[in-house]
N, C-alpha and C. Protein backbone atom coordinates (compact mmCIF):
# COMPACT_ATOMS: atom_id res chain seq x y z
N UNK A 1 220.84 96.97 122.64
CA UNK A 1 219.45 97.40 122.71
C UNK A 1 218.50 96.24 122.40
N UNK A 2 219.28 95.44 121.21
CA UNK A 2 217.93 94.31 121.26
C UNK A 2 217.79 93.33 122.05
N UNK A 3 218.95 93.03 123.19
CA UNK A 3 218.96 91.85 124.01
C UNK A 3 218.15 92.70 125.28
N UNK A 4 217.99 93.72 125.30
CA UNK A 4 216.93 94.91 126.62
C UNK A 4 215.26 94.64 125.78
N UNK A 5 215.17 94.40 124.68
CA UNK A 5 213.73 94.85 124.19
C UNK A 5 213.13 93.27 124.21
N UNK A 6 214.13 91.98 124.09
CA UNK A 6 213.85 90.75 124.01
C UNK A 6 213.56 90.58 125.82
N UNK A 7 214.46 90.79 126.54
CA UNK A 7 214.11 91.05 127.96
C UNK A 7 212.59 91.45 128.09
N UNK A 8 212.82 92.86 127.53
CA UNK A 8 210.77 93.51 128.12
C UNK A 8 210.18 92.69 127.55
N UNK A 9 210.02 92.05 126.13
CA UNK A 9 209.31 91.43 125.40
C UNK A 9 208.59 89.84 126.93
N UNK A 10 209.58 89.48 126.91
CA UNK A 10 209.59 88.27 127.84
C UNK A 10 208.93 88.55 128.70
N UNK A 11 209.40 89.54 129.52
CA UNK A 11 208.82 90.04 130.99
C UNK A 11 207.18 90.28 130.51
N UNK A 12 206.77 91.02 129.51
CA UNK A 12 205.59 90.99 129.56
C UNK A 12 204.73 90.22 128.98
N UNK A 13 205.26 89.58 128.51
CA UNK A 13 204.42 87.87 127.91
C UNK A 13 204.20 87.02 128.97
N UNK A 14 205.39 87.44 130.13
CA UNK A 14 205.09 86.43 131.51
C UNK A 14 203.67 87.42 132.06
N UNK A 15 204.18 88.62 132.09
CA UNK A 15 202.94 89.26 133.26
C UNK A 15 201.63 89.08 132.18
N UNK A 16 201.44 89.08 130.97
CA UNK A 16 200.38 88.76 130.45
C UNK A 16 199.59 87.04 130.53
N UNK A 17 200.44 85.95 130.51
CA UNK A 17 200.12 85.33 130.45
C UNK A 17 199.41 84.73 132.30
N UNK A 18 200.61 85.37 133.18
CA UNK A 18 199.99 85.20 134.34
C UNK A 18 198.88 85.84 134.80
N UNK A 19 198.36 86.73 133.93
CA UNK A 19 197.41 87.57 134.55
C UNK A 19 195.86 87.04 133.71
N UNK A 20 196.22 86.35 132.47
CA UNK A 20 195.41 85.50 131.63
C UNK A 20 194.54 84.36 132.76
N UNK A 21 195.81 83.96 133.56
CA UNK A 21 195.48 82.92 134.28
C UNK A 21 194.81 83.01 135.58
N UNK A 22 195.21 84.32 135.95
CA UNK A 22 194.45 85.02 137.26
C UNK A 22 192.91 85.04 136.81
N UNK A 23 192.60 85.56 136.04
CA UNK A 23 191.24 85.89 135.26
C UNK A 23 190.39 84.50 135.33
N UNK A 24 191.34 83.86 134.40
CA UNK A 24 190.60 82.12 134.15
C UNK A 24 190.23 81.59 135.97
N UNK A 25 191.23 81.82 136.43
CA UNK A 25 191.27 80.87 137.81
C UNK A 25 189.85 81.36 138.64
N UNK A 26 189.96 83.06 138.52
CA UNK A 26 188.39 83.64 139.63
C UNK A 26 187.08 83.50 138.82
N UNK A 27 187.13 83.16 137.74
CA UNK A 27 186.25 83.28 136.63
C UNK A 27 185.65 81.59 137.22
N UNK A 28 186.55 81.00 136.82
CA UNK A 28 186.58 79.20 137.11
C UNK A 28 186.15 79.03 138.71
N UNK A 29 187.10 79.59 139.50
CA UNK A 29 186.60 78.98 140.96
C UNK A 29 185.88 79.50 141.70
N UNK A 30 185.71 81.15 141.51
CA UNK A 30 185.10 81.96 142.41
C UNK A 30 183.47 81.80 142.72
N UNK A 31 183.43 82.02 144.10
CA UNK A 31 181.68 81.33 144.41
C UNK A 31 180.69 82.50 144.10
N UNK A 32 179.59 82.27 143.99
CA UNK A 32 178.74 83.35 143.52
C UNK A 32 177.92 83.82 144.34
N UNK A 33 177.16 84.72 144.27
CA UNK A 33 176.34 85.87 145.56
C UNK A 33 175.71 85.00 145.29
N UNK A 34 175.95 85.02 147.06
CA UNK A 34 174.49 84.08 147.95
C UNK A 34 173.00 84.46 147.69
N UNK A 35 171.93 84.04 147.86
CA UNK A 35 170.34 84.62 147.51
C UNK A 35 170.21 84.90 149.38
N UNK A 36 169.96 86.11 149.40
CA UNK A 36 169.60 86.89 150.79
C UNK A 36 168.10 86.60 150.87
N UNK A 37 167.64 85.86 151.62
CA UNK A 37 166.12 86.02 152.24
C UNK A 37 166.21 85.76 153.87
N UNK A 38 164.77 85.73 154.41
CA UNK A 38 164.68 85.27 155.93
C UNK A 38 163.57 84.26 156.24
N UNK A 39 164.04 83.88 157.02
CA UNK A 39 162.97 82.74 157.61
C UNK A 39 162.08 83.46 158.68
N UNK A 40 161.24 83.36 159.02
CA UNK A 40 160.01 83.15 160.32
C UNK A 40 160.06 84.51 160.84
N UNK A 41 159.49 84.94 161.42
CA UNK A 41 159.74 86.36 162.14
C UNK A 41 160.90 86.91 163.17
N UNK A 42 161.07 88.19 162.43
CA UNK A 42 162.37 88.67 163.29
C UNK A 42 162.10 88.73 164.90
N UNK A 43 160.84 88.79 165.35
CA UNK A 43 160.35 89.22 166.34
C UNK A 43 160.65 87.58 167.35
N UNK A 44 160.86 86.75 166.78
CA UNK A 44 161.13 85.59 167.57
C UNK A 44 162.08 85.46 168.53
N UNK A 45 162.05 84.98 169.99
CA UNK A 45 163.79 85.29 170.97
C UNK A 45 164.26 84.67 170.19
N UNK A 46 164.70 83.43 169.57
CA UNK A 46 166.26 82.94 168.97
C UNK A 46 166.68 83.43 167.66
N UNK A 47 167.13 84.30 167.56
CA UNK A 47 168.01 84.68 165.84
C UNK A 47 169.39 83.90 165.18
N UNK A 48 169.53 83.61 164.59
CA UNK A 48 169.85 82.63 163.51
C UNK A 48 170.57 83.58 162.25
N UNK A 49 171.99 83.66 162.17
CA UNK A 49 172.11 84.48 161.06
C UNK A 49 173.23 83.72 160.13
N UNK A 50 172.92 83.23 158.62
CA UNK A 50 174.03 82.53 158.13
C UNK A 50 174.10 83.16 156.44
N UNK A 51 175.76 83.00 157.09
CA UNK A 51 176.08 84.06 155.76
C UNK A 51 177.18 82.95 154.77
N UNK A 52 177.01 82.75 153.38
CA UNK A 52 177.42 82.23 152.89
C UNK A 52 177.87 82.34 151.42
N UNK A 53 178.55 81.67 151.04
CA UNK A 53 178.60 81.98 149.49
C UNK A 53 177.86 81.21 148.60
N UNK A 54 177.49 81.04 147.22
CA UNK A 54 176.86 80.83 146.31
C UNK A 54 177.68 79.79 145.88
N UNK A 55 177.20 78.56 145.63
CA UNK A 55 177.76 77.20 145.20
C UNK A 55 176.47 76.01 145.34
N UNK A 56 176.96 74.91 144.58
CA UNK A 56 175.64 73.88 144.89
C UNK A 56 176.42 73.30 146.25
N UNK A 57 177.22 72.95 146.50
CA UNK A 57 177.52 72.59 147.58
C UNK A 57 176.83 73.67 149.27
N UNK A 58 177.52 74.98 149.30
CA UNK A 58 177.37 75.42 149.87
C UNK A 58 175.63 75.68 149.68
N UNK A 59 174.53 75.98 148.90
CA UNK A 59 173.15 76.19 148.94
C UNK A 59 172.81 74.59 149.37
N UNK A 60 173.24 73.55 149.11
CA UNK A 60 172.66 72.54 149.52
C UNK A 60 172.61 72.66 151.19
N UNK A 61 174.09 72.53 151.88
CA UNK A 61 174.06 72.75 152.99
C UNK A 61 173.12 74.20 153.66
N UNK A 62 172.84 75.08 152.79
CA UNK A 62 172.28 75.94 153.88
C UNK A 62 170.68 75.49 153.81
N UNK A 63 170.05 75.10 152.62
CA UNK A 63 169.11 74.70 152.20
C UNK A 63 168.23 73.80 153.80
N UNK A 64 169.36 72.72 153.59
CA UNK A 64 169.27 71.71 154.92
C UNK A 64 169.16 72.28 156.05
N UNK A 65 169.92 73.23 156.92
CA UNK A 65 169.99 73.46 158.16
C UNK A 65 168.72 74.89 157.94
N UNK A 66 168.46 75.28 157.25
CA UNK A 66 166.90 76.00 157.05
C UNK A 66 165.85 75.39 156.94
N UNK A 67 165.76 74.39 156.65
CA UNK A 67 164.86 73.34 156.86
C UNK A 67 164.54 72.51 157.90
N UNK A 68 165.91 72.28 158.56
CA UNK A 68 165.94 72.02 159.85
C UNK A 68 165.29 72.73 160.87
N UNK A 69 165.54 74.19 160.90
CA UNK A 69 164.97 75.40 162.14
C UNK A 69 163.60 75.36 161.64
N UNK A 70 163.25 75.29 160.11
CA UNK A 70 162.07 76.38 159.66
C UNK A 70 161.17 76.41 160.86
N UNK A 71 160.89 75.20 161.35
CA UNK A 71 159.55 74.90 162.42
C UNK A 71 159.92 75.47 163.58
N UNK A 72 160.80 75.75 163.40
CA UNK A 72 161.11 76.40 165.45
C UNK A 72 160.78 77.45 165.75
N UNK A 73 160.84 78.36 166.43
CA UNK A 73 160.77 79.99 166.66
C UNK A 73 161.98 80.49 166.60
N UNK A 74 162.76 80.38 165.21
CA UNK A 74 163.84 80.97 165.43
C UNK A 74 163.71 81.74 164.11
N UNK A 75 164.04 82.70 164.22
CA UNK A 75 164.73 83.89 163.01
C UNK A 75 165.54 83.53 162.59
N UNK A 76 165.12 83.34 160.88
CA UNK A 76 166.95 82.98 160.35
C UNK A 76 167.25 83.74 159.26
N UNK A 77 168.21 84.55 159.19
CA UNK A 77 168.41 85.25 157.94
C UNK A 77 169.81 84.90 157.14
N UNK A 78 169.54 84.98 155.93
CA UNK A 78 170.99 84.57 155.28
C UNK A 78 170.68 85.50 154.34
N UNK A 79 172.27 85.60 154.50
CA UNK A 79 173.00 86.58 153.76
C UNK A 79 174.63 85.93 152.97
N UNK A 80 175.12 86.90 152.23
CA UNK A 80 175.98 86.67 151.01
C UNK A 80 177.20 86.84 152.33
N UNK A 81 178.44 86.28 152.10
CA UNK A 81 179.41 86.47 153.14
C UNK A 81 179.74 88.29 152.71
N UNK A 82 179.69 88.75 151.75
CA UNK A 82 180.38 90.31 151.36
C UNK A 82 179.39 91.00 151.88
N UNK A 83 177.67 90.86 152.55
CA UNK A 83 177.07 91.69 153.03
C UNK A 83 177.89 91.80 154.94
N UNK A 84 178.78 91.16 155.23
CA UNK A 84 179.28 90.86 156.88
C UNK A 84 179.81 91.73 157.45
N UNK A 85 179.95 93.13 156.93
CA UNK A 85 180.37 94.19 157.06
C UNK A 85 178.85 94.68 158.04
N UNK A 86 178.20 94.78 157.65
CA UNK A 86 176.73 95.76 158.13
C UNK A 86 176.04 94.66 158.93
N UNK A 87 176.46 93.63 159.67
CA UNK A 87 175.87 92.75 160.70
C UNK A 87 177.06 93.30 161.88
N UNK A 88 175.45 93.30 163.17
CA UNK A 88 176.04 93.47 164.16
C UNK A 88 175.75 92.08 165.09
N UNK A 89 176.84 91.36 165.12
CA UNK A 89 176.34 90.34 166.13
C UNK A 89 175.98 90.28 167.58
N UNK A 90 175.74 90.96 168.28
CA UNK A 90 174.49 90.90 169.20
C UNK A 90 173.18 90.86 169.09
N UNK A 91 172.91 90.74 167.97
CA UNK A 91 172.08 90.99 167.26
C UNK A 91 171.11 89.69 166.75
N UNK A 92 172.13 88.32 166.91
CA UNK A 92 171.89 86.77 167.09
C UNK A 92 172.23 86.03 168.28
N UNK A 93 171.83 84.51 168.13
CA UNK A 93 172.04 83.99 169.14
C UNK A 93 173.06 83.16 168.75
N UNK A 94 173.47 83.20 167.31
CA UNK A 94 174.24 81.91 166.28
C UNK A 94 174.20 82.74 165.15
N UNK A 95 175.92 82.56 164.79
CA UNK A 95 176.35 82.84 163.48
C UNK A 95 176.64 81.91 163.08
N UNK A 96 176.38 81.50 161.42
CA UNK A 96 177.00 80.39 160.98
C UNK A 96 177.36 80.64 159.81
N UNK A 97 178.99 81.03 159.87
CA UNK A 97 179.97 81.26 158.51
C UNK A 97 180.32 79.97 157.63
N UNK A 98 180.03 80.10 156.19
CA UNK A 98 180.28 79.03 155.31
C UNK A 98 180.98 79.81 154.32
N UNK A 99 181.80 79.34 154.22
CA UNK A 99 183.20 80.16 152.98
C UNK A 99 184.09 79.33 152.45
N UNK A 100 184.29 79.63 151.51
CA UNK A 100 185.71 78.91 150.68
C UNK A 100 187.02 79.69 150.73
N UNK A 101 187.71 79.14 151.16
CA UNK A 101 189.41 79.93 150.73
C UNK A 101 189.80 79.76 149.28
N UNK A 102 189.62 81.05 149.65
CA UNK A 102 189.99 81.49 148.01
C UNK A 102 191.26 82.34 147.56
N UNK A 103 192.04 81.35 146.50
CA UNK A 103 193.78 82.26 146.99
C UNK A 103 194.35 82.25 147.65
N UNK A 104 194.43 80.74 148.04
CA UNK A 104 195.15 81.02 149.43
C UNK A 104 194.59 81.62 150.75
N UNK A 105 193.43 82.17 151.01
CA UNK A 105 192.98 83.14 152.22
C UNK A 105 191.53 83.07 152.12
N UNK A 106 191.22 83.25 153.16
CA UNK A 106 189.80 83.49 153.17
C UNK A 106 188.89 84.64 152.49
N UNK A 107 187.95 84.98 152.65
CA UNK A 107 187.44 86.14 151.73
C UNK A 107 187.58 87.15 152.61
N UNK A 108 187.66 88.44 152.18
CA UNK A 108 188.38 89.68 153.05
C UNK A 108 187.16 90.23 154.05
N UNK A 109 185.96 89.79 153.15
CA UNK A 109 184.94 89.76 154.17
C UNK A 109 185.09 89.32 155.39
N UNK A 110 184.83 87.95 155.08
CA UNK A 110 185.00 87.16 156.37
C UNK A 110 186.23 87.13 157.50
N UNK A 111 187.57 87.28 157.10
CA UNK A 111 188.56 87.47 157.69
C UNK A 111 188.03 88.57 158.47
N UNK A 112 187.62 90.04 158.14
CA UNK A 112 187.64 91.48 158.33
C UNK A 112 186.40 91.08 160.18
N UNK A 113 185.22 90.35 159.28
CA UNK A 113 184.34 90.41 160.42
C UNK A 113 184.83 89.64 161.31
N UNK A 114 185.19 88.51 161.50
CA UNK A 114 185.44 87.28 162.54
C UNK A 114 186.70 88.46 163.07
N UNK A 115 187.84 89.10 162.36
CA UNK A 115 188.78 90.01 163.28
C UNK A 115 187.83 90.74 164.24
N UNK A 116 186.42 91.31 163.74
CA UNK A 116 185.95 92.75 164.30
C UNK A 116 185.45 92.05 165.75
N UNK A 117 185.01 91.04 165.72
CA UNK A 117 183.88 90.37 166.78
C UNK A 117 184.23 89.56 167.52
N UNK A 118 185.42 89.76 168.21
CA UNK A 118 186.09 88.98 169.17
C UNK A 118 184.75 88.20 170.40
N UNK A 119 184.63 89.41 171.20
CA UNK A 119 184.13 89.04 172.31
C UNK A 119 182.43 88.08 171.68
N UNK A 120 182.11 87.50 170.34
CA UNK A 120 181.12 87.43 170.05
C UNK A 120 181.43 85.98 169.29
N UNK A 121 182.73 85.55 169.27
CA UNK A 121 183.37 84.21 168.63
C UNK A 121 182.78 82.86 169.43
N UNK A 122 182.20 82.77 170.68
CA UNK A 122 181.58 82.17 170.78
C UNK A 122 180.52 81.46 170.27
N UNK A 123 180.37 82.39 169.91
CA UNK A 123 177.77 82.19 169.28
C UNK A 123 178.98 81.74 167.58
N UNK A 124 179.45 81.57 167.14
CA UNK A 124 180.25 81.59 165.74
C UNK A 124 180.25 80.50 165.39
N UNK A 125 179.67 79.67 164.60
CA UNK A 125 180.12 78.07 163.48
C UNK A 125 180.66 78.08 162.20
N UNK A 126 182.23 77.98 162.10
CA UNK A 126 182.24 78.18 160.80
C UNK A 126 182.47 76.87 160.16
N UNK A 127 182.42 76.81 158.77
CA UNK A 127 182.83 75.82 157.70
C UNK A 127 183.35 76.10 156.40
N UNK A 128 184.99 76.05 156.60
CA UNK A 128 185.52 76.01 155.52
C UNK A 128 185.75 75.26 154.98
N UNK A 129 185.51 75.50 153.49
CA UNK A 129 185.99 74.62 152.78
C UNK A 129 186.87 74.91 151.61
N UNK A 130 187.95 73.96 151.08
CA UNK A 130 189.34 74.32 150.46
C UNK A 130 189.27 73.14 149.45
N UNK A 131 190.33 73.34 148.39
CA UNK A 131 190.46 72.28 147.69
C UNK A 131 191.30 71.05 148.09
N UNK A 132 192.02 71.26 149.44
CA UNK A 132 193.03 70.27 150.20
C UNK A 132 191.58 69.91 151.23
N UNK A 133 190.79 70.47 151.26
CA UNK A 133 189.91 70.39 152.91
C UNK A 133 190.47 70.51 154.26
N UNK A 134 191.44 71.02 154.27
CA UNK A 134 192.11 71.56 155.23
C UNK A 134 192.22 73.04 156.42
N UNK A 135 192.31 73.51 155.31
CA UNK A 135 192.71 75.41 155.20
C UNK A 135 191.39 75.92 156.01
N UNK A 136 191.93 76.71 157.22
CA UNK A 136 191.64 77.69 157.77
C UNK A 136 191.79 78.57 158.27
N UNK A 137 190.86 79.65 159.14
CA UNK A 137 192.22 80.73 159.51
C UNK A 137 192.67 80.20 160.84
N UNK A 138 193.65 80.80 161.18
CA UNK A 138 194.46 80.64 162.82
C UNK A 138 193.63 81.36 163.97
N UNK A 139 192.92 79.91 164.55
CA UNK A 139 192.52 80.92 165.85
C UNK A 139 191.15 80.21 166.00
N UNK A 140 190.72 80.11 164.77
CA UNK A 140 189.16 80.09 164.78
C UNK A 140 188.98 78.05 164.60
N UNK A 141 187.94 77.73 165.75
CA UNK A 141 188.16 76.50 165.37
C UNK A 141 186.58 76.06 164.45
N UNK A 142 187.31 75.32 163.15
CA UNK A 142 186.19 75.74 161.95
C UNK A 142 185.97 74.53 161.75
N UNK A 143 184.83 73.89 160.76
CA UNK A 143 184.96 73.10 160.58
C UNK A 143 185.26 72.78 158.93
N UNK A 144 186.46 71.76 158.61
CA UNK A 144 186.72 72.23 157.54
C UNK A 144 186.71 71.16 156.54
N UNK A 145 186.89 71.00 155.13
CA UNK A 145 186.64 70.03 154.29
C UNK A 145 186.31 70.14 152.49
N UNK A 146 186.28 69.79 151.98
CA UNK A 146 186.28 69.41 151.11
C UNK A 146 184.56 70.10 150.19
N UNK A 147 184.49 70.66 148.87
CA UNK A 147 182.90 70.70 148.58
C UNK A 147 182.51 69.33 148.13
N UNK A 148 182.01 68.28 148.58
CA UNK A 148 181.92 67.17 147.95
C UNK A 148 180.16 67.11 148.61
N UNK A 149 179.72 66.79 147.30
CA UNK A 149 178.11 66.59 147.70
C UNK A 149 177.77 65.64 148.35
N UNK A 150 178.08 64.64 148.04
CA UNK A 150 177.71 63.25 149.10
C UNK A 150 178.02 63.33 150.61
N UNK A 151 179.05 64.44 150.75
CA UNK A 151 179.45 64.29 151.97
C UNK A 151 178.69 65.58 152.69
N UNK A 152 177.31 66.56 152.38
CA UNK A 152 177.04 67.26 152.58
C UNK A 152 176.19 66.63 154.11
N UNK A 153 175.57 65.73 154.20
CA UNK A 153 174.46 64.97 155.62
C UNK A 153 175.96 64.94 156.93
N UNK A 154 177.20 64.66 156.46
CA UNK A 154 178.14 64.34 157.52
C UNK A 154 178.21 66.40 158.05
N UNK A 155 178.33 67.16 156.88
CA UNK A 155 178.78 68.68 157.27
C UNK A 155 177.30 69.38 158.56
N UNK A 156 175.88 68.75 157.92
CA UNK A 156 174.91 69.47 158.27
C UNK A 156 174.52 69.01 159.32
N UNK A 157 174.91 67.74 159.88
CA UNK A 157 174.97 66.79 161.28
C UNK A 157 175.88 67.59 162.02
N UNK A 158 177.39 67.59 161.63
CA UNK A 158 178.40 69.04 162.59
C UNK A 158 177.59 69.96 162.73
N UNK A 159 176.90 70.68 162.13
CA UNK A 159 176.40 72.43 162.16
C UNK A 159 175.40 71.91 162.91
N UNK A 160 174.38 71.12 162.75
CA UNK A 160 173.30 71.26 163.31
C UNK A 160 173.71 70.86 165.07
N UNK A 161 174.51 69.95 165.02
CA UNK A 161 174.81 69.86 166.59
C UNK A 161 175.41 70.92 166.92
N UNK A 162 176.69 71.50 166.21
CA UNK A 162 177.12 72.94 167.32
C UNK A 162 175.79 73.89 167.34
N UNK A 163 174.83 74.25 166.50
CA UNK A 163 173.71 75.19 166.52
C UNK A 163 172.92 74.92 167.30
N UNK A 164 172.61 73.73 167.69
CA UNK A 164 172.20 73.65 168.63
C UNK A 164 172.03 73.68 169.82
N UNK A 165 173.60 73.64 170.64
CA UNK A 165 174.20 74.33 171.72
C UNK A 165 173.94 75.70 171.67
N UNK A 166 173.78 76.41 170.81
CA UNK A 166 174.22 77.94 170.72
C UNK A 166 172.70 78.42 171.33
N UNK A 167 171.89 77.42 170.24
CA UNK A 167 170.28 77.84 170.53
C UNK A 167 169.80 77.13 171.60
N UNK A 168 170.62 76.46 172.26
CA UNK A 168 169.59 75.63 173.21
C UNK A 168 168.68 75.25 172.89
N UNK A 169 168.79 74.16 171.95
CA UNK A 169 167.57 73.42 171.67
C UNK A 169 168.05 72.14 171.88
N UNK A 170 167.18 70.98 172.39
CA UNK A 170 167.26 69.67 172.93
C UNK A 170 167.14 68.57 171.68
N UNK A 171 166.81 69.30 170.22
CA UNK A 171 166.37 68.33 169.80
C UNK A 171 167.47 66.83 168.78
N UNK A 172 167.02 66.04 168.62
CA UNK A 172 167.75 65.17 168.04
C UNK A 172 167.35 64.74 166.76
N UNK A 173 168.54 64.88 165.93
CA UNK A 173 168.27 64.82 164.69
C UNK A 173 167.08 63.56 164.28
């Protein structure tokens, strides 16, 4: 009986201590709700919708490519990646997903919508970013990398040129 109670003892010092560490790890890495506002009037033809997570990395980059449109006639709304459920994309002319893999996987958000919106993966820019800068999902061609601040002008030069195809706009950085 006491070599069975030294057993449970063990077993649950492991599941405690791993679950200590689960806690620390989403506590430590997990990104934070995005700030939801909109740019310029909805009523404008080009819509603009970018959904992202909460980080200085990631607000720097959206910061930039909102600053970029502000002057145009385009509608831009951003949103938190967990609001991506209640967007209908016909609804833009350009999506632009910014997410971290987290756990191994993307956020269930984002996985869930990019599954729902096949025929709409076109108008789509994403940018993941991982702690390898690698990691993305299968299928989707993303652009992917690293959160490193200095390297934020090389990420917002990619986005702003694919967004710009999407919107047909001529202009040069």
């Amino acid at each position: 009986m006491k070599k069975a109670k030294k057993i449970l003892l063990t077993f649950l010092s492991i599941v405690v201590v791993f679950s200590v560490f689960m806690l620390w790890y989403q506590n430590e890495y997990s990104m934070d709700i995005a700030e939801e506002y909109e740019v310029n009037s909805p009523m404008e033809n080009s819509k603009l919708l970018i959904a992202t997570q909460g980080s200085k990395f990631k607000n720097t980059i959206t910061t930039a490519i909102v600053e970029y449109y502000r002057s145009e006639s385009i509608y831009i709304k951003i949103i938190d990646v967990s609001s991506l459920a209640d967007v209908n994309p016909t609804n833009y002319n350009a999506l632009l997903i910014i997410h971290t893999w987290e756990m191994w996987k993307p956020p269930a958000s984002v996985k869930s919508f990019i599954d729902r919106i096949m025929e709409d993966r076109d108008k789509m820019v994403v940018l993941t970013t991982s702690g390898e800068g690698t990691y993305k999902m299968e299928g989707i061609d993303a652009i992917t990398g690293e959160s490193i601040l200095d390297e934020t002008p090389m990420y917002v030069g990619k986005i702003i040129n694919d967004l710009n195809l999407l919107l047909k706009l001529n202009k040069s950085q």
